[in-house]
Protein backbone atom coordinates (compact mmCIF):
# COMPACT_ATOMS: atom_id res chain seq x y z
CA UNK A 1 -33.37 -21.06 -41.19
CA UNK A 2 -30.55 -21.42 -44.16
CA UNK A 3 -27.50 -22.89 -43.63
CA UNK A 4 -24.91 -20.65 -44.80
CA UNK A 5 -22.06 -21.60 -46.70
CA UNK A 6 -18.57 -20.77 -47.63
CA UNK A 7 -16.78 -23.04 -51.05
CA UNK A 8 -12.71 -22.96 -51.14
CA UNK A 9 -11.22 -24.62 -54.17
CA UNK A 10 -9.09 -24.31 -57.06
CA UNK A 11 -10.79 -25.66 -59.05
CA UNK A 12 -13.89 -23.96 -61.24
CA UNK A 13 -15.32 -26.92 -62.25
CA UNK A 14 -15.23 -28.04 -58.68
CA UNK A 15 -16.70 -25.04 -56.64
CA UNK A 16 -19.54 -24.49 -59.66
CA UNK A 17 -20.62 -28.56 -59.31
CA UNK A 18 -20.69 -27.95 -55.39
CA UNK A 19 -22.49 -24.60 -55.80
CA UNK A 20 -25.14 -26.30 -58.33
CA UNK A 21 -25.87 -28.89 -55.74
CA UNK A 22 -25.87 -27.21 -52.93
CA UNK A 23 -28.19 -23.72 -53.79
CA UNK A 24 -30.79 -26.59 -55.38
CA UNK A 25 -31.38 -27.00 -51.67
CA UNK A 26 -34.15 -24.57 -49.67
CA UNK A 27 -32.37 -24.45 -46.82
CA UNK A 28 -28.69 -24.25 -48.10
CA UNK A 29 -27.17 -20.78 -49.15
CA UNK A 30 -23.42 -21.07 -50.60
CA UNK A 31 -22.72 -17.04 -49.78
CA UNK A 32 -19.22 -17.31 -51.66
CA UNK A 33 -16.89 -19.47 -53.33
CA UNK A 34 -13.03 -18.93 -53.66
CA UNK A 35 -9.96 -19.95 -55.05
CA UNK A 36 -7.15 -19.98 -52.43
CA UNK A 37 -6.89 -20.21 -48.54
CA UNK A 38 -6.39 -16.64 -48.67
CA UNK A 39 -9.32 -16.11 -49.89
CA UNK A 40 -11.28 -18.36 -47.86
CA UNK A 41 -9.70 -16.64 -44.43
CA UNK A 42 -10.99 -13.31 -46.03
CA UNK A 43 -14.62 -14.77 -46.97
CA UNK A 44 -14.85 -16.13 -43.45
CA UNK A 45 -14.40 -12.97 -41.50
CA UNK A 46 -16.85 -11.56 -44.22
CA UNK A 47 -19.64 -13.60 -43.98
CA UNK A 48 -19.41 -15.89 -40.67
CA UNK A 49 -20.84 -18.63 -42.34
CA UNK A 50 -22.02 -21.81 -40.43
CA UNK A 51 -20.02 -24.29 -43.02
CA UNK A 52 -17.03 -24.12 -45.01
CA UNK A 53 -16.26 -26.75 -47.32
CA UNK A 54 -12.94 -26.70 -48.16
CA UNK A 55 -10.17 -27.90 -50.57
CA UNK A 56 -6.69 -29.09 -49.29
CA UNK A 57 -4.78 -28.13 -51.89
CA UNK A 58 -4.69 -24.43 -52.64
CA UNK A 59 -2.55 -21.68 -53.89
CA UNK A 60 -1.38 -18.91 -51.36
CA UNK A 61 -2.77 -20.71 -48.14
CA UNK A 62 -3.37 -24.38 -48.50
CA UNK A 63 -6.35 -26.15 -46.72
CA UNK A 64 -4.24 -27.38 -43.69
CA UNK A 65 -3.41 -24.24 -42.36
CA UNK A 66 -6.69 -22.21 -42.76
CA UNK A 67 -8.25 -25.11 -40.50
CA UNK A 68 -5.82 -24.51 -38.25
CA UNK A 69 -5.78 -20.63 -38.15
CA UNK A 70 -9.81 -20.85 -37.77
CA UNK A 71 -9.39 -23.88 -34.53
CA UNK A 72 -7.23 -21.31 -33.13
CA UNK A 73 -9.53 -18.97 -33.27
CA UNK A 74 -12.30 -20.83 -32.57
CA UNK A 75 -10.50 -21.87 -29.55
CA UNK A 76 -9.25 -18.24 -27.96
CA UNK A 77 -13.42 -17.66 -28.07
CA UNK A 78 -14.80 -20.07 -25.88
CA UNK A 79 -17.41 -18.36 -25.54
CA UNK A 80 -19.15 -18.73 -29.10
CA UNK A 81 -19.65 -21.39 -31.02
CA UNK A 82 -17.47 -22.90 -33.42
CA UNK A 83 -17.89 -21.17 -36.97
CA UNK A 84 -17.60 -22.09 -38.96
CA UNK A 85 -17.61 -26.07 -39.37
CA UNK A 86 -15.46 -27.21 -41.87
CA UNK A 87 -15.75 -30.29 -44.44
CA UNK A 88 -12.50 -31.08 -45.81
CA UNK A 89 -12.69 -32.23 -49.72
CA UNK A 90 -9.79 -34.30 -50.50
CA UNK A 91 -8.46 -37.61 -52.89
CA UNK A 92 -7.28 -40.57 -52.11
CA UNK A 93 -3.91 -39.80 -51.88
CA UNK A 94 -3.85 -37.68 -49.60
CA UNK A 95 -3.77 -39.71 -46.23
CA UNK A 96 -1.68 -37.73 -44.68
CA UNK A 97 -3.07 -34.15 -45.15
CA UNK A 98 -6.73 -35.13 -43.73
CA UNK A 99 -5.00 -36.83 -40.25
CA UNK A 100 -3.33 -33.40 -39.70
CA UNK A 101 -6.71 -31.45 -40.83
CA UNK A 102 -8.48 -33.67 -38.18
CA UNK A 103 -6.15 -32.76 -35.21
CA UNK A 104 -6.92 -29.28 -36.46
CA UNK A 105 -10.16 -29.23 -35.96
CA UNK A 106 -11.87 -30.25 -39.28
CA UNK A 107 -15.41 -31.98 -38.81
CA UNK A 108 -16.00 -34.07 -41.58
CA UNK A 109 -13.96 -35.56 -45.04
CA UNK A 110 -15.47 -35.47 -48.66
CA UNK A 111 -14.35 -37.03 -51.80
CA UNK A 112 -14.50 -34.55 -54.59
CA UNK A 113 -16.41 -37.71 -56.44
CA UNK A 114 -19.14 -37.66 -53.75
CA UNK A 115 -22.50 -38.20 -54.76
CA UNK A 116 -24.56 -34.94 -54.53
CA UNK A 117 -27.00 -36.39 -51.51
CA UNK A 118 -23.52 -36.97 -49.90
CA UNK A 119 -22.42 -33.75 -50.62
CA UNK A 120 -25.80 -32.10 -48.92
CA UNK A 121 -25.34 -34.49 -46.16
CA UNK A 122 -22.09 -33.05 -45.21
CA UNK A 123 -23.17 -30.02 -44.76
CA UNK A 124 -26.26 -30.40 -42.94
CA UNK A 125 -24.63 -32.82 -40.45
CA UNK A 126 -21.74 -30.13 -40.12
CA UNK A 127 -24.15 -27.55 -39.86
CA UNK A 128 -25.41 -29.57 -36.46
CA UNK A 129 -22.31 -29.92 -35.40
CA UNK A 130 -22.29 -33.58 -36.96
CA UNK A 131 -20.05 -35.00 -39.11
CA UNK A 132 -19.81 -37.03 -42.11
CA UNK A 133 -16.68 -38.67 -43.10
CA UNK A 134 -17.24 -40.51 -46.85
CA UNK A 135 -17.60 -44.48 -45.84
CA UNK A 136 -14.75 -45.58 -48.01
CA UNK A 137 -12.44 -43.45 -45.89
CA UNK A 138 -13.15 -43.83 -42.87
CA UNK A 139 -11.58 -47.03 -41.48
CA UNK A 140 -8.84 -46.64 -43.79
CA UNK A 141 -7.65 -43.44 -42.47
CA UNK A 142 -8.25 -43.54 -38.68
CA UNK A 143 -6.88 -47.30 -38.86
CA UNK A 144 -3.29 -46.30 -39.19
CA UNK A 145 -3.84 -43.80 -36.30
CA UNK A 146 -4.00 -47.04 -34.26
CA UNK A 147 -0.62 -48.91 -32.07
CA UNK A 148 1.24 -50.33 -34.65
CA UNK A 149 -0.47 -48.97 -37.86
CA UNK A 150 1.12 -47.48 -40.77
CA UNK A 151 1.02 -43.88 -39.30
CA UNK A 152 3.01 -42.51 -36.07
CA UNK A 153 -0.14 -41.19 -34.30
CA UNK A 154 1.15 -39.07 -30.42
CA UNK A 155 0.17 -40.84 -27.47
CA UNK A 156 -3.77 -40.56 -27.13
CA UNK A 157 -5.30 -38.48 -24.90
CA UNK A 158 -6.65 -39.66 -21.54
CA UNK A 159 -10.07 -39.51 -20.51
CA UNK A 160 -11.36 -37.38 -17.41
CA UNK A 161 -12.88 -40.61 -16.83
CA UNK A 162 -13.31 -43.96 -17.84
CA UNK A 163 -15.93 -44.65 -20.60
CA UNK A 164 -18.95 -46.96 -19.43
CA UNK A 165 -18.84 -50.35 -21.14
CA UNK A 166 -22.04 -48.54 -23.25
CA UNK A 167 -19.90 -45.88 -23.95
CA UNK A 168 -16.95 -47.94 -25.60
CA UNK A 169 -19.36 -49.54 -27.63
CA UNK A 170 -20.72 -46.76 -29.31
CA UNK A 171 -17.10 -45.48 -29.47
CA UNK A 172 -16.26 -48.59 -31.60
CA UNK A 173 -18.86 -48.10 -33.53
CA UNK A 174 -18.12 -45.15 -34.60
CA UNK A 175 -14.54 -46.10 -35.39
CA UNK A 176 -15.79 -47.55 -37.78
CA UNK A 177 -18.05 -44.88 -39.50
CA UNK A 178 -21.02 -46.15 -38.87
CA UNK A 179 -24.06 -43.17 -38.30
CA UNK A 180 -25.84 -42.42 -34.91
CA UNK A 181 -29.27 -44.46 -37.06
CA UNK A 182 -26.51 -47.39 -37.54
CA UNK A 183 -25.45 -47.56 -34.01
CA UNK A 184 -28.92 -47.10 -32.75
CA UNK A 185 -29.36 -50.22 -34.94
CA UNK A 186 -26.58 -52.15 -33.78
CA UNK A 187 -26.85 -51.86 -30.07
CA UNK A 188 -30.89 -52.00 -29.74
CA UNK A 189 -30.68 -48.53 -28.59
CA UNK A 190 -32.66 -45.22 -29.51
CA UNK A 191 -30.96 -42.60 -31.48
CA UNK A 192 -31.74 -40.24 -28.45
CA UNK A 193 -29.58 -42.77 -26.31
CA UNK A 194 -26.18 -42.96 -29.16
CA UNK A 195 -26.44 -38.73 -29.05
CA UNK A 196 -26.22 -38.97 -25.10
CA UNK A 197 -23.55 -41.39 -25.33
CA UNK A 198 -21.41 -39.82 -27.70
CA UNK A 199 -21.85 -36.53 -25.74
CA UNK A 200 -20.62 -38.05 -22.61
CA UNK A 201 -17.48 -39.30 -24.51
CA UNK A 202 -16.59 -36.14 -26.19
CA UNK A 203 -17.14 -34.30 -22.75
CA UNK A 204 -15.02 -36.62 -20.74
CA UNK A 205 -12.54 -36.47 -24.27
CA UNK A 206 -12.65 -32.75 -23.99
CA UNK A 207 -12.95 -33.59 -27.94
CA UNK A 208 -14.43 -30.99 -30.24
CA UNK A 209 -16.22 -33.45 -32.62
CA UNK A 210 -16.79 -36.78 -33.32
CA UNK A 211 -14.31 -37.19 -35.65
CA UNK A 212 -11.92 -36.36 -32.43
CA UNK A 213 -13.05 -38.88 -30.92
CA UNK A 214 -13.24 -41.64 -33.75
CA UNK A 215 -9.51 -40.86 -33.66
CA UNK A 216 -9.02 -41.24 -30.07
CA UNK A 217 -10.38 -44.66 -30.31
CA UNK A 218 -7.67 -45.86 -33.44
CA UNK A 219 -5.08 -44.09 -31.52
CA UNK A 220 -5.99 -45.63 -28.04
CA UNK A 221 -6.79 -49.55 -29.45
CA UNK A 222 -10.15 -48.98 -28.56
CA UNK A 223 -11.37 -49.44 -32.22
CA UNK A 224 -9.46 -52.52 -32.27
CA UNK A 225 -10.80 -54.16 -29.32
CA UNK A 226 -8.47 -52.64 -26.55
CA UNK A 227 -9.56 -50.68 -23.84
């Protein structure tokens, strides 16, 4: 089964490199690509598509708030699953924008110099309800989420309960970007055991991704060694 896909961004160069990439893939199928959040809103209701990878910067509607007009919805239909996933695209300068897009909702973060595999990644982990945030990222945006960082992250949420001592490990993993293979890895664990894990957490989180809870652990100290 294909893996639908939706491609918001300004720029042509960008969305016909993504679209290049991604349709040279059997199971991928990039059903539109757009030029504004307006746009992207429309194609979304059009075509339901399981992924949409999206630009931050737009004209008309900008990035930020079509994630968060598509959580809401997402969220006032509990009943369905989320659709579709989105994979922010974004620059290094732009810090700011992806922390709000993750409280929104988004599940993963590209460069726009990704690599194509990268790019491919993305979406099949997003598909999955995975996510892939870009490596050199990672750390560097979460770690200002955390007490006393460069950021002013709210007051983290508080678990339904606590987190096993396995539990915070693979937590702090995370944190730091590493994939379910590398945790597996790190622990002496099987990959089977890191998904359990990390299901548990985002349950007892009530996060809707890991990239919630990545956050949760910068904003709690947990990534930095607090509990």
């Amino acid at each position: 089964m294909s893996t639908s896909v939706v491609i918001a961004d300004d720029q042509e160069m960008v969305r016909t490199g993504f679209r290049m990439i991604l349709e040279s893939q059997p199971d991928i199928e990039v059903v539109a690509d757009v030029v504004d959040g307006e746009a992207a809103l429309a194609a979304v209701e059009e075509h339901d598509p399981d992924v949409l990878l999206l630009d931050i910067r737009m004209p008309k509607v900008d990035g930020l708030e079509v994630t968060r007009r598509l959580s809401a919805r997402a969220a006032g239909h509990p009943d369905r699953a989320q659709r579709p996933r989105i994979v922010i695209v974004t620059t290094f300068d732009l810090d700011e924008y992806v922390h709000t897009a993750l409280r929104n909702g988004a599940s993963g973060f590209l460069l726009k110099d990704a690599s194509p595999a990268m790019l491919v990644e993305a979406v099949h982990a997003a598909a999955v309800g995975d996510s892939l945030i870009s490596p050199a990222i990672t750390v560097r945006l979460l770690r200002d989420m955390a007490p006393g960082g460069t950021g002013t992250p709210p007051a983290a949420r508080q678990p339904s309960e606590p987190l096993t001592d396995r539990e915070a490990d693979v937590v702090r993993c995370l944190a730091r970007g590493a994939t379910n293979a590398e945790i597996a890895a790190e622990l002496f664990v099987s990959l089977s055991t890191v998904k359990t894990h990390l299901a548990n957490v985002q349950l007892k989180l009530d996060a809707r991704n890991r990239v919630e809870i990545a956050a949760w652990a910068w904003e709690s100290g947990l990534a930095t060694g607090g509990t």
